[in-house]
Every structure is written in C-alpha cells, then in structure tokens.
N, C-alpha and C. Protein backbone atom coordinates (compact mmCIF):
# COMPACT_ATOMS: atom_id res chain seq x y z
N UNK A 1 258.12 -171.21 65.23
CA UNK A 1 256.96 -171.28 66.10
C UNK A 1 257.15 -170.32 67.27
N UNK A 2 256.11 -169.54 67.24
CA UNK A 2 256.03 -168.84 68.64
C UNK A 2 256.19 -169.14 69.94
N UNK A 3 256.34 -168.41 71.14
CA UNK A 3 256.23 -169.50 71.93
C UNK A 3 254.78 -169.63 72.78
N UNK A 4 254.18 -168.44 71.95
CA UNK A 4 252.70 -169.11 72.17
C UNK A 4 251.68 -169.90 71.59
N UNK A 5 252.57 -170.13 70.65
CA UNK A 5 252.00 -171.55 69.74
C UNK A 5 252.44 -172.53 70.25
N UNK A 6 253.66 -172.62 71.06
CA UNK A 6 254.40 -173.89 71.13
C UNK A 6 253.90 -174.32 72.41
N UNK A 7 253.34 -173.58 73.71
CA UNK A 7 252.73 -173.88 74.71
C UNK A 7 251.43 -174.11 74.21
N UNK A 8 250.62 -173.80 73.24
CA UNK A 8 249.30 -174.30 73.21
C UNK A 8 249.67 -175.54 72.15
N UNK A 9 251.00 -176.20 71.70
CA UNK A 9 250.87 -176.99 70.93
C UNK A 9 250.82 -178.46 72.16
N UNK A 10 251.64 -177.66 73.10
CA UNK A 10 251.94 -178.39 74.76
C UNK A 10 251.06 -178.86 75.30
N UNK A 11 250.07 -178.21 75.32
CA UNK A 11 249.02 -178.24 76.16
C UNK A 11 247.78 -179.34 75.55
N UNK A 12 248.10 -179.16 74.10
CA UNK A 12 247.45 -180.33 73.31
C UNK A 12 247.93 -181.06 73.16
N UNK A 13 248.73 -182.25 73.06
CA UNK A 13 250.40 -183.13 73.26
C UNK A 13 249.52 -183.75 74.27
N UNK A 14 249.48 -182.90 75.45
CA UNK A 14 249.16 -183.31 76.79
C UNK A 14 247.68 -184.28 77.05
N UNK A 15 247.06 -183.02 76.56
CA UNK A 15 245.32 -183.40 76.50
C UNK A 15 244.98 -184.68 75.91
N UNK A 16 246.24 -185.01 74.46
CA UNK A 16 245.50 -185.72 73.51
C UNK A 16 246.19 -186.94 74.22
N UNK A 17 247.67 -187.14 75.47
CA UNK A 17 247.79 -188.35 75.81
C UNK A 17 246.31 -189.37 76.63
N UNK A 18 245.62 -188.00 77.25
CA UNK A 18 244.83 -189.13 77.23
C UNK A 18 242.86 -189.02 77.27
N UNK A 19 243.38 -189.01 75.84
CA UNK A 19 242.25 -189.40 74.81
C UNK A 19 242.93 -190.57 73.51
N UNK A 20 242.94 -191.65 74.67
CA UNK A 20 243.02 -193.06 73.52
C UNK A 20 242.44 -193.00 72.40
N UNK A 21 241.54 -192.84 72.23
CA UNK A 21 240.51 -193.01 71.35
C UNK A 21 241.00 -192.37 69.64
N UNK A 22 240.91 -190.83 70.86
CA UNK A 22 241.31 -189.66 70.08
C UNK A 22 242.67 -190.00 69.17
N UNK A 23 243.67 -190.46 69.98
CA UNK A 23 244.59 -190.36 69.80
C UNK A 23 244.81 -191.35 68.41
N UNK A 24 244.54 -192.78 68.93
CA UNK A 24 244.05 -193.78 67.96
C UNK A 24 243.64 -193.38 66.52
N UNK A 25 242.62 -192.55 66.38
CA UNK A 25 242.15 -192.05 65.36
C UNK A 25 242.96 -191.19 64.42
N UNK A 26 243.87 -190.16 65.02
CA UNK A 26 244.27 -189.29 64.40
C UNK A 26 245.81 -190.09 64.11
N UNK A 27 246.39 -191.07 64.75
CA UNK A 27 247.22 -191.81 64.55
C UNK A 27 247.28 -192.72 63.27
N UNK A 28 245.97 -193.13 62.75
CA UNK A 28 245.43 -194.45 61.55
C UNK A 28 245.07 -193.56 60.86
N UNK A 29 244.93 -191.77 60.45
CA UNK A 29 244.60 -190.77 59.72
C UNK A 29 242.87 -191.01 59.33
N UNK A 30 242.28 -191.35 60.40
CA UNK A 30 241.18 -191.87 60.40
C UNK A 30 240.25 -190.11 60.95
N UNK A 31 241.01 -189.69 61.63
CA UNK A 31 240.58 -187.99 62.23
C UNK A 31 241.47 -186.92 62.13
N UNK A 32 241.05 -186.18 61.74
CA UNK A 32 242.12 -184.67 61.31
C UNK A 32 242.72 -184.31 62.76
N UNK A 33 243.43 -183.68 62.60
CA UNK A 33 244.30 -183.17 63.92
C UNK A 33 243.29 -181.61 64.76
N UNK A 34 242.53 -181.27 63.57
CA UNK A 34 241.67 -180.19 63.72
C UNK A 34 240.51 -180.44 64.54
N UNK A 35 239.73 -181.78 64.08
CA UNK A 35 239.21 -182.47 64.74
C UNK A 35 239.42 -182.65 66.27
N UNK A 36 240.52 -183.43 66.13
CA UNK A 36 241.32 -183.52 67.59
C UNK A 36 241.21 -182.54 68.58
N UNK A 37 241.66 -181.12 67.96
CA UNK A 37 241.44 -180.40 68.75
C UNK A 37 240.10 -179.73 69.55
N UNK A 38 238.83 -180.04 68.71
CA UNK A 38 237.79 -179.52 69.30
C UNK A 38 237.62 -180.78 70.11
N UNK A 39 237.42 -182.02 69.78
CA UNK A 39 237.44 -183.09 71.00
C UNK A 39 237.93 -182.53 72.31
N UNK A 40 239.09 -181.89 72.40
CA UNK A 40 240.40 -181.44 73.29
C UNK A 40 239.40 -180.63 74.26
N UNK A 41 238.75 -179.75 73.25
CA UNK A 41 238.32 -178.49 73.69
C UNK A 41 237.09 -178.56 74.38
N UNK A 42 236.43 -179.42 74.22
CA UNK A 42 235.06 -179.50 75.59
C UNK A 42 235.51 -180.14 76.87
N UNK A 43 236.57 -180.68 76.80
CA UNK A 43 237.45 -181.26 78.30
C UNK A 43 237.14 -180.22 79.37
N UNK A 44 237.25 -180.88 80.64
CA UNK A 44 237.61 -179.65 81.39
C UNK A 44 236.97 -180.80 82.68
N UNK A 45 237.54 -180.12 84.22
CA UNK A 45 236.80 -180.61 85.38
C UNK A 45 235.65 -181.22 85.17
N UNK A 46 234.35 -180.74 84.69
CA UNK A 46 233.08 -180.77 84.92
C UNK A 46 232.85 -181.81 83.85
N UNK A 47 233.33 -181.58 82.48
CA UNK A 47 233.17 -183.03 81.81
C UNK A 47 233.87 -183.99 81.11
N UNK A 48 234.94 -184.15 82.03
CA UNK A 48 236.22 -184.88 81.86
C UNK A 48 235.49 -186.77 82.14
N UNK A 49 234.89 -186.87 83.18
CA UNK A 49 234.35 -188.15 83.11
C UNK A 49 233.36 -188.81 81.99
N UNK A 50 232.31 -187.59 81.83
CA UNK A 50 231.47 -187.47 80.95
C UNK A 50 232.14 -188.22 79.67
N UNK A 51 232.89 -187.23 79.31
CA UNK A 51 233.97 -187.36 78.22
C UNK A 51 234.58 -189.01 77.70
N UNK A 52 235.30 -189.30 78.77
CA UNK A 52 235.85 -190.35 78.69
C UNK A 52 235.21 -191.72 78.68
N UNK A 53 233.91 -191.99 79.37
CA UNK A 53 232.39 -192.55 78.80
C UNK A 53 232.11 -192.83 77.13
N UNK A 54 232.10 -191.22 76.50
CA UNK A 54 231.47 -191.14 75.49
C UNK A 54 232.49 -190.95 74.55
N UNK A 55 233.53 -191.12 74.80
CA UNK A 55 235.14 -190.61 73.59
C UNK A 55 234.69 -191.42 72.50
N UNK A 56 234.87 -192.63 72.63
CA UNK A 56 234.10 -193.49 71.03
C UNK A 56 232.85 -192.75 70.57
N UNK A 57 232.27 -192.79 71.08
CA UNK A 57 231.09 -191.81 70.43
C UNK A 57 231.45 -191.10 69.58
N UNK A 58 231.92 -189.86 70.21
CA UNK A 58 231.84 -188.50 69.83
C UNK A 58 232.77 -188.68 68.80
N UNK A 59 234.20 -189.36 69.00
CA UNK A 59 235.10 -189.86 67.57
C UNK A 59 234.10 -189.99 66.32
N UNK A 60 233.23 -191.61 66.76
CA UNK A 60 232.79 -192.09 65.27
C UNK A 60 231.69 -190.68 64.76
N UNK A 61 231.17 -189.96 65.58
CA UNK A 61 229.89 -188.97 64.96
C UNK A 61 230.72 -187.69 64.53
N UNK A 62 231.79 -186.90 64.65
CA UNK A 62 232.73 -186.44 63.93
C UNK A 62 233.26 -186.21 62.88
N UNK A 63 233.57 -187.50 62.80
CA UNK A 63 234.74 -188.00 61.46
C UNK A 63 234.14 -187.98 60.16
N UNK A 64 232.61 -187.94 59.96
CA UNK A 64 232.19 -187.67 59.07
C UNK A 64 231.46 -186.11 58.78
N UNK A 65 232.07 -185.32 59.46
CA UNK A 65 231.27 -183.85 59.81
C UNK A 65 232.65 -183.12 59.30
N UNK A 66 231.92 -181.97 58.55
CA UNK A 66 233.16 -180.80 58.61
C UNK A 66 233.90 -180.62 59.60
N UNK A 67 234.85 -179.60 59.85
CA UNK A 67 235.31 -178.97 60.68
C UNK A 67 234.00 -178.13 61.42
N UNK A 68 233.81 -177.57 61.04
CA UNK A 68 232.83 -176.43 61.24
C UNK A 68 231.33 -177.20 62.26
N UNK A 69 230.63 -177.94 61.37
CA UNK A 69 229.84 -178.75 61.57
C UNK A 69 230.31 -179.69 63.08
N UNK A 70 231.84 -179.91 62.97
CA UNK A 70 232.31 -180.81 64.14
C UNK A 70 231.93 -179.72 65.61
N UNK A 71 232.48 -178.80 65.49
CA UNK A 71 232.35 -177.67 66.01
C UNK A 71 230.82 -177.61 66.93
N UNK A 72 230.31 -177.40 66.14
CA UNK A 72 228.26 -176.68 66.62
C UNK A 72 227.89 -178.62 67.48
N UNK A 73 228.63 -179.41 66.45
CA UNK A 73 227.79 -180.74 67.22
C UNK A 73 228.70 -180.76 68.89
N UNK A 74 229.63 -180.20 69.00
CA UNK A 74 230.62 -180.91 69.91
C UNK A 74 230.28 -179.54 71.13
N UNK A 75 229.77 -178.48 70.89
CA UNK A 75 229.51 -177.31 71.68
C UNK A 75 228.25 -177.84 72.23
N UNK A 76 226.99 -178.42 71.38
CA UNK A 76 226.08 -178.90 71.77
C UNK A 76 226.10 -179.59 72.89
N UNK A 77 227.24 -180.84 72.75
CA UNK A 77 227.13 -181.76 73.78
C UNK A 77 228.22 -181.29 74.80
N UNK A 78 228.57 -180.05 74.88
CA UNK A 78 229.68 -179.55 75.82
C UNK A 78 228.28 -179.21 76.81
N UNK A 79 227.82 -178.61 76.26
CA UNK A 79 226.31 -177.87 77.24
C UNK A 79 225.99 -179.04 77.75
N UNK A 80 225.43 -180.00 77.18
CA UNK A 80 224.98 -181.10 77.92
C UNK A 80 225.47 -181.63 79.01
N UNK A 81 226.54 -181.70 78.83
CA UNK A 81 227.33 -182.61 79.48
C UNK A 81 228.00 -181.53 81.03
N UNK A 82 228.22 -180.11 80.26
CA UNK A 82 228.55 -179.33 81.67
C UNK A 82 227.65 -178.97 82.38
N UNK A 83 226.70 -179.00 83.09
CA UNK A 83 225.63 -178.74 84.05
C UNK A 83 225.90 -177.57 84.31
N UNK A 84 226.83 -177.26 85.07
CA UNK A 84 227.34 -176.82 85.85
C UNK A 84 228.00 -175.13 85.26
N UNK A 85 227.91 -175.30 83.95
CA UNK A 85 228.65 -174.71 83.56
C UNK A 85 227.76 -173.45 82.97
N UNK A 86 228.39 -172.18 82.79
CA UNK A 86 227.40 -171.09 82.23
C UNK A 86 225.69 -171.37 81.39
N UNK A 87 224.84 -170.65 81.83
CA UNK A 87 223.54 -171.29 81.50
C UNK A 87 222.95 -171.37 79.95
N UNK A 88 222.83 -172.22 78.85
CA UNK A 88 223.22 -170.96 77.37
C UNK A 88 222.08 -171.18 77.30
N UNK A 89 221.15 -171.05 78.12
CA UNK A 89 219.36 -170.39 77.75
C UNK A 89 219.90 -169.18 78.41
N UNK A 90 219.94 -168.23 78.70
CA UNK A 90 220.92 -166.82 79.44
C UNK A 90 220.86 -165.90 78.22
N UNK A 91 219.29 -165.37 77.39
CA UNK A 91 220.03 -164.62 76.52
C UNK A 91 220.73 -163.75 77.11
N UNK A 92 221.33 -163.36 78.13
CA UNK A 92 222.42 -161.91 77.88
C UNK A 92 223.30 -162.30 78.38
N UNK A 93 223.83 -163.55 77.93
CA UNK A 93 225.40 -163.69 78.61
C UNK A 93 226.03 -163.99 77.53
N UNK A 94 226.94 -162.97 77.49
CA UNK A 94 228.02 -162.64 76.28
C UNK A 94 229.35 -163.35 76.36
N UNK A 95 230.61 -163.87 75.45
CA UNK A 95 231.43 -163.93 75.89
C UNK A 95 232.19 -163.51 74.55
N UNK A 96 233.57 -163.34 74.81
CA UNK A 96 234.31 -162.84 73.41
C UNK A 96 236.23 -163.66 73.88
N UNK A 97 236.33 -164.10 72.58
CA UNK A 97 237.79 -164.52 72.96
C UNK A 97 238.72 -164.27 71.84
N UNK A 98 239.52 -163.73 72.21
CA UNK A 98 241.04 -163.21 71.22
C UNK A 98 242.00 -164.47 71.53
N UNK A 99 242.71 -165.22 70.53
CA UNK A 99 243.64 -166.21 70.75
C UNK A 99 244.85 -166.08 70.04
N UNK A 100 246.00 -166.41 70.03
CA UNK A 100 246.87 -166.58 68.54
C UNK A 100 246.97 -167.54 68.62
N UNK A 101 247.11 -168.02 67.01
CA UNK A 101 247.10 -169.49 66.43
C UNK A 101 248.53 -169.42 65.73
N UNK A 102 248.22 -170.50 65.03
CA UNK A 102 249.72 -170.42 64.38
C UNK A 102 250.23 -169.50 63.22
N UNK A 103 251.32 -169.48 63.25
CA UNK A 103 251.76 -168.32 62.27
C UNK A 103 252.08 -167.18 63.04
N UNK A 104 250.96 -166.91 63.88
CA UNK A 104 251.03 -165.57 64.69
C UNK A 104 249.87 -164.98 63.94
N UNK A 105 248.86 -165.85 63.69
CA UNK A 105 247.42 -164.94 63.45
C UNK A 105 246.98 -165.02 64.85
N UNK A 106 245.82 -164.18 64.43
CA UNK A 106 244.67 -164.18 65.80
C UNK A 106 243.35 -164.39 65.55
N UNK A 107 242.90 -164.96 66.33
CA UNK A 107 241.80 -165.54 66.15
C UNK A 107 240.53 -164.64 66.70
N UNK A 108 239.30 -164.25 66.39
CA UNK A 108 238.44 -163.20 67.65
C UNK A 108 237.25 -164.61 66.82
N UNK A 109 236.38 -164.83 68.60
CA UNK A 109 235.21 -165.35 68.52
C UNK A 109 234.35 -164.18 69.67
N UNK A 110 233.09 -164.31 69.41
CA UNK A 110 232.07 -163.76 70.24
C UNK A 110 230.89 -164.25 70.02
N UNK A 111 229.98 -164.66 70.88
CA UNK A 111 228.48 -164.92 71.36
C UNK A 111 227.57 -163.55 72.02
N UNK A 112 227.08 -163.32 71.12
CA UNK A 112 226.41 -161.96 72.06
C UNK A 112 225.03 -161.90 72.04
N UNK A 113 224.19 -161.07 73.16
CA UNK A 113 222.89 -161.30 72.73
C UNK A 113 222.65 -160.07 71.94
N UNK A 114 221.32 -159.87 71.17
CA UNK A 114 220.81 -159.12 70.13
C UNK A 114 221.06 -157.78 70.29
N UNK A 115 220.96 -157.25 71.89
CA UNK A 115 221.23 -155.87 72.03
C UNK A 115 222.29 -155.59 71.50
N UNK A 116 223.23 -156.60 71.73
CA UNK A 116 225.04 -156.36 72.17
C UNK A 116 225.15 -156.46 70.53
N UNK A 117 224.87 -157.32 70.22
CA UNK A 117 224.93 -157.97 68.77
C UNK A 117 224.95 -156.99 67.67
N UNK A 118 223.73 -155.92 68.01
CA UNK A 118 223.21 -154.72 66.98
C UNK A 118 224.22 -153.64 67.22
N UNK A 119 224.26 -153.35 68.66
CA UNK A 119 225.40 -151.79 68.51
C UNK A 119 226.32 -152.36 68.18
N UNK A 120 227.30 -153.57 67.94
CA UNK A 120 228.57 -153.99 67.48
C UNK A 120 228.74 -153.92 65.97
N UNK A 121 226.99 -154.16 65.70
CA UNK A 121 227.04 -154.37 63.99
C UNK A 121 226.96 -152.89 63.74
N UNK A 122 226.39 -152.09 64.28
CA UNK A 122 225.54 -150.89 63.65
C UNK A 122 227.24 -149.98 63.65
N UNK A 123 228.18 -149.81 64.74
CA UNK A 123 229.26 -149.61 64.79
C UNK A 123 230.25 -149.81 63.78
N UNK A 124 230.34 -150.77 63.37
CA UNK A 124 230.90 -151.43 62.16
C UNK A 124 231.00 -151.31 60.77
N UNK A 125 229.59 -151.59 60.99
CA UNK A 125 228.82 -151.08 59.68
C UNK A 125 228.73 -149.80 59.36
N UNK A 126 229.30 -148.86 60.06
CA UNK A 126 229.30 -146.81 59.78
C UNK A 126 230.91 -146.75 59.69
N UNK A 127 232.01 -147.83 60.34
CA UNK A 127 232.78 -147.64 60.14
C UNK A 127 233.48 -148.03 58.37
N UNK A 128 232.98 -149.19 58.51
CA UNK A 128 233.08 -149.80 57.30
C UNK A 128 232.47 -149.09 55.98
N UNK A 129 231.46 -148.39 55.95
CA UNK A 129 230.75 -147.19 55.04
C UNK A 129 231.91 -146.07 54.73
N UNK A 130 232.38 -145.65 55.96
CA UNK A 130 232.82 -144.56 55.66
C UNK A 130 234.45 -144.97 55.16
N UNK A 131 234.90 -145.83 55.39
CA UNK A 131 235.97 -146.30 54.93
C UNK A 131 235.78 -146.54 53.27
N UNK A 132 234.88 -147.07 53.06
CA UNK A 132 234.59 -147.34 51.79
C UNK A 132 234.18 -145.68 50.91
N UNK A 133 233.38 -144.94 51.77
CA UNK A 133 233.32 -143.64 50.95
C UNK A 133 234.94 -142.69 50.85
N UNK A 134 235.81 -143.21 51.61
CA UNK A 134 237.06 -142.63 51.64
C UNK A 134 237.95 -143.49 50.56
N UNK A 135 237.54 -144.17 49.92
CA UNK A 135 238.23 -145.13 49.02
C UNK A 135 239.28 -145.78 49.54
N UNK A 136 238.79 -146.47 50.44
CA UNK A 136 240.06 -147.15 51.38
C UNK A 136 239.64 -148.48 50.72
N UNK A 137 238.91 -149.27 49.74
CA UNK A 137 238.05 -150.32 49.39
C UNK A 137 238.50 -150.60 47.94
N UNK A 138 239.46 -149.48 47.41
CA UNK A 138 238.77 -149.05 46.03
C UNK A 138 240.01 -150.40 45.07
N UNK A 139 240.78 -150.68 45.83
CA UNK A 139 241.00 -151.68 45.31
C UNK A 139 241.01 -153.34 45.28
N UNK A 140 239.33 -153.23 46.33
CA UNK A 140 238.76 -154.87 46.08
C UNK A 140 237.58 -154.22 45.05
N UNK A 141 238.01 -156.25 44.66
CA UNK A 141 237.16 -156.20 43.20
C UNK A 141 235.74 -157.15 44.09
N UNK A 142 234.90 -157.48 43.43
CA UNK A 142 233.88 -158.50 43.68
C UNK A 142 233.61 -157.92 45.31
N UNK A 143 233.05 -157.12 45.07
CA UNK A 143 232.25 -155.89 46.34
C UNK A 143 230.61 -157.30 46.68
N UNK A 144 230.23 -157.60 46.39
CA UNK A 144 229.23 -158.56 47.09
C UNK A 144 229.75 -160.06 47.50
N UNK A 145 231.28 -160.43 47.36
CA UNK A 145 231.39 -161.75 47.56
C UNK A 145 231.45 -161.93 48.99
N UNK A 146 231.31 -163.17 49.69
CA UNK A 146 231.40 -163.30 51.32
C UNK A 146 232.93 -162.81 51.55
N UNK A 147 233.75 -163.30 51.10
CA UNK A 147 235.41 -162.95 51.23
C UNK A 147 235.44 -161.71 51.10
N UNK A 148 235.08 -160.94 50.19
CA UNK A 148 235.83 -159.34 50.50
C UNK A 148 234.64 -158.54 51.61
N UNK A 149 233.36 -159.15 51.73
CA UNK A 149 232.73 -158.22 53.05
C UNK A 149 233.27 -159.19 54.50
N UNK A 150 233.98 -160.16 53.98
CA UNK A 150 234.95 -160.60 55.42
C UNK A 150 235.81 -159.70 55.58
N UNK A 151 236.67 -159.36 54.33
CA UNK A 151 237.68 -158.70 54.76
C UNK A 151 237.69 -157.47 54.89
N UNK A 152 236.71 -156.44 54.42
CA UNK A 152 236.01 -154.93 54.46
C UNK A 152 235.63 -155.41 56.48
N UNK A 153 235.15 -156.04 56.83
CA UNK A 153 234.44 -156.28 58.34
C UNK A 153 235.33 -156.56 59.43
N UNK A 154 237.35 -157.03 58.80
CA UNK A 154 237.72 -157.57 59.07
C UNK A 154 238.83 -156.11 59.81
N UNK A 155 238.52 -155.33 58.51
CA UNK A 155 239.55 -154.42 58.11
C UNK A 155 238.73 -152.51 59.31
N UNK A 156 237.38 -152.88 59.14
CA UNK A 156 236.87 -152.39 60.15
C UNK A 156 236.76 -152.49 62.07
N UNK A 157 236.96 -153.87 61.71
CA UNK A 157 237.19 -154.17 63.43
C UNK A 157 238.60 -153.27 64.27
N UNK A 158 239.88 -153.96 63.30
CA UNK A 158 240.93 -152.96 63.27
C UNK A 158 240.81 -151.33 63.35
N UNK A 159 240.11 -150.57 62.23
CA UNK A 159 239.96 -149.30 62.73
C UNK A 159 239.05 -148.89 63.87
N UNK A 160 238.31 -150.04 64.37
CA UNK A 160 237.40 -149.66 65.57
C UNK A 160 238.41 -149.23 66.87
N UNK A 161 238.97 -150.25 66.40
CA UNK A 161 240.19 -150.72 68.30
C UNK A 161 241.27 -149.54 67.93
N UNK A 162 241.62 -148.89 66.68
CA UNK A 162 242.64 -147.76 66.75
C UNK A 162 241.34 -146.59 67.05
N UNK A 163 240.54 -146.52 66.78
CA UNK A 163 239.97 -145.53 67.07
C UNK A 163 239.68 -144.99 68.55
N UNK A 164 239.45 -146.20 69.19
CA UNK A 164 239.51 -146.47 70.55
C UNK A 164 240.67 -146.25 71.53
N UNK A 165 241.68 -146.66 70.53
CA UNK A 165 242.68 -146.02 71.26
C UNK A 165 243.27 -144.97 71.35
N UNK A 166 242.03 -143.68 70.45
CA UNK A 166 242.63 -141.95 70.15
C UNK A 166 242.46 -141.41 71.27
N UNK A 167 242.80 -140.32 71.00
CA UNK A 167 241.96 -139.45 72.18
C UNK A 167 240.81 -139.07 71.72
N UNK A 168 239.99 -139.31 70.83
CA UNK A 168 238.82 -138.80 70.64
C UNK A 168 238.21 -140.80 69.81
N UNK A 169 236.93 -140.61 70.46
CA UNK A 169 236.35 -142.03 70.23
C UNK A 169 236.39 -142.08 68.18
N UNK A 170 235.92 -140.74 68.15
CA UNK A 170 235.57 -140.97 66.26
C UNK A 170 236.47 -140.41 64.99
N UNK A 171 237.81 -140.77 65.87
CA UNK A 171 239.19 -140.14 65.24
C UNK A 171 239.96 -141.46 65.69
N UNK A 172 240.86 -141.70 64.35
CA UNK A 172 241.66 -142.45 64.74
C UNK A 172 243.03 -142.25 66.04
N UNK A 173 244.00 -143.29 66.32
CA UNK A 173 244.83 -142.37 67.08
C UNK A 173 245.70 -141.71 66.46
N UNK A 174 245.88 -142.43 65.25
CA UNK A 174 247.15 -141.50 64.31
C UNK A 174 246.56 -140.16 64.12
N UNK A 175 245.70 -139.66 64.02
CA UNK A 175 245.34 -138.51 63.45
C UNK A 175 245.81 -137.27 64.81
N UNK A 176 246.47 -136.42 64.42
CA UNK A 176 246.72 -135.29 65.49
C UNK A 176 246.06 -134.27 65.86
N UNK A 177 245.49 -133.76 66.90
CA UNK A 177 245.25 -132.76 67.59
C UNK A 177 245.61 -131.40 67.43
N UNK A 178 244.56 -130.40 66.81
CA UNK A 178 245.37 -129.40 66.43
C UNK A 178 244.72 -128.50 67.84
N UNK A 179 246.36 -127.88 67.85
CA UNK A 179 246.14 -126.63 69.13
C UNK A 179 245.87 -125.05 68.71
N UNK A 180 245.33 -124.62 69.09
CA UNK A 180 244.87 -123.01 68.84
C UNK A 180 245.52 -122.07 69.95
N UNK A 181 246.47 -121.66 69.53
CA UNK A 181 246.87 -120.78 70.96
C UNK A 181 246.62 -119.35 70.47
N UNK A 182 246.56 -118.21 71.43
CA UNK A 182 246.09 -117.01 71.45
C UNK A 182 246.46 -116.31 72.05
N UNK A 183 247.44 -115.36 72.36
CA UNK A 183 248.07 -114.88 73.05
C UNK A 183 246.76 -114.03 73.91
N UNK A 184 246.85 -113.74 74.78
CA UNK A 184 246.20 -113.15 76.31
C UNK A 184 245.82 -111.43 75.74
N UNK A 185 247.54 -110.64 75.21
CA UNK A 185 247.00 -109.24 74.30
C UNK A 185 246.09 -109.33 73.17
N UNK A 186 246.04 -110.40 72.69
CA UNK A 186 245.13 -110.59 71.25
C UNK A 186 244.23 -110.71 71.52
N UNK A 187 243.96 -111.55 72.93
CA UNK A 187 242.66 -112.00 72.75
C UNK A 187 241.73 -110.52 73.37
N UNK A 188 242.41 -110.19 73.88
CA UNK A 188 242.01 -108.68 75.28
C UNK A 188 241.43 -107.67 74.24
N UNK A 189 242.18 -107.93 72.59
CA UNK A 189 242.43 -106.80 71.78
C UNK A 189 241.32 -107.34 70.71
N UNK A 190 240.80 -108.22 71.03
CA UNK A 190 239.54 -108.27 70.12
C UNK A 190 239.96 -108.91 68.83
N UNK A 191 241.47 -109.38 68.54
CA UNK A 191 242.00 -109.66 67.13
C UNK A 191 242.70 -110.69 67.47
N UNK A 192 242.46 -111.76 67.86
CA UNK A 192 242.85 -112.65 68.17
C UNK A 192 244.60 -113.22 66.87
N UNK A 193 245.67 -113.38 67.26
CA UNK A 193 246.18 -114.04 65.73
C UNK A 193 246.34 -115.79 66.52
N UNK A 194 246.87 -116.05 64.97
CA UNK A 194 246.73 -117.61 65.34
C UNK A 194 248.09 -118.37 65.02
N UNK A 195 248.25 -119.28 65.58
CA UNK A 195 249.54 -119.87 65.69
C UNK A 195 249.32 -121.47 66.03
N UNK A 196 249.02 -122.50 64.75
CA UNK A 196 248.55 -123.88 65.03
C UNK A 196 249.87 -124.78 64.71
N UNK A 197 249.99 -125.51 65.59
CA UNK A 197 250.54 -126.44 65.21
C UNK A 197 250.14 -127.56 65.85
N UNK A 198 250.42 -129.18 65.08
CA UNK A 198 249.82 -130.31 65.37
C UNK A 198 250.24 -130.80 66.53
C-alpha cells in the first residue's frame, strides 16, 4: 500500500468511527465498504449535522442501489443538504479532480458546462482520430464496444497532457526539435549549406 492509499485509508477508519449506522451496516455485510465510502463522502462542516439526522435513511435507501446509482442519489442529497455550498444551478461552474486509489491507479472526474465540455471533446476526439489513423489502435479488436472507446479516450487524454508538456502544443514532448544552422558566409553567399541535427 502506498502511502497515499494508506492516509486516505486513515482518513476513512476515522470518518466511518463515527457513522454508527454506517459502520453497523458494513460490519453485519449488510453495506459494501464502497458504499461506505460515498456515505463518507458528502460529510463535511456544512452537512455533518444534517447527516447524522438522516444516517438511517440514507443507509436503508442505498443498500439496494448500485454503486453508481448510490453515487447520483447521495450527490443529490449532498446539494440539498449543503446550502451553503457551490450553487449546481451555476451552469459554468466547472470542477475536475485527479485522485490515486488503490494499487496506484488514478482516478480523473470532471463536471463541466457545454462550452468547456465541447472543446475538451472536440480536442480529444482529433487526438484520438489521428492516433487511430497512425495505427496506434490497430491492435484493439471490437472498435464500437464501450470498453475499447474507453480505452482509445483513455489512451488520448494521456497524449493530450504529453503534448502539453512539448514545446510545441501539437507535438508530443518526446518528439525533437530540429535545428537549421547556416553559417553567416553561406548565407551572405546566396548558398546557404545545411547542418541539422536533433
């Protein structure tokens, strides 16, 4: 375990001492530990009382919901319950979060509005084209399944952020810079010679 897995395993340890409820549940294998954690995850100052009110609740309406599904219901009532907290009628308030989870994956979420939404896709989507016309693709099979345009989208995000990090926005960084030098008599002399190296 990392030790940034092992502080966010800390930090949940912590959270879940006190969520009785919570705890209860995932103790009698009555709630997934996954579960647990989005419970964990609408906590905070603003609806920590809220919370602790409605912990039975939100347990029993859960436990029969996907992961996923647990997710959208439990964000719902995060809004509710935080007043206070960012406005999500706001179409243009964006947010994006990079995490590592366990193993040492990483996690990327983002909320964006439509503007933001389109140049991210339209970006992507030319990167991901041209990757594919370079036969960088050529050995996934099942080209329309959701899994390999996850991982073609997945595999594009990556060349976005190296690209970003070139010196030129639409070049990767690995790719090198070729120099043209010209000596000053050559060039004076109308015959320029050439001498490139990367």
């Amino acid at each position: 375990m990392t030790r940034a897995e092992s502080l966010q395993l800390g930090r949940f340890a912590r959270t879940l001492r006190t969520m009785p409820v919570t705890e209860a549940a995932v103790a009698e294998g009555k709630l997934s530990v996954a579960k647990a954690r989005l419970l964990a995850g609408v906590i905070n100052d603003r609806t920590a009382a809220r919370f602790s009110e409605q912990e039975g609740f939100l347990v029993d309406q859960v436990q029969g919901l996907t992961v996923d599904d647990a997710k959208v219901a439990l964000d719902y009532w995060k809004r509710l319950a935080d007043t206070d907290g960012p406005d999500p009628s706001d179409p243009t308030r964006n947010w994006a979060r990079v995490t590592v989870g366990y193993h040492g994956r990483w996690n990327v979420e983002a909320d964006l509005d439509p503007a933001s939404g389109a140049i991210l896709k339209a970006v992507l989507d030319a990167i991901v084209d041209r990757m594919h016309q370079d036969g960088r693709f050529s050995d996934r099979t099942g080209s329309d399944s959701d899994s390999t345009v996850s991982r073609r989208d997945a595999d594009g995000l990556i060349e976005m952020a190296i690209r970003a990090s070139g010196p030129h926005p639409d070049q990767p960084a690995v790719h090198p810079d070729i120099v043209v030098i010209v000596p000053e008599p050559a060039l004076a002399a109308g015959e320029p010679t050439r001498s490139i190296r990367p």
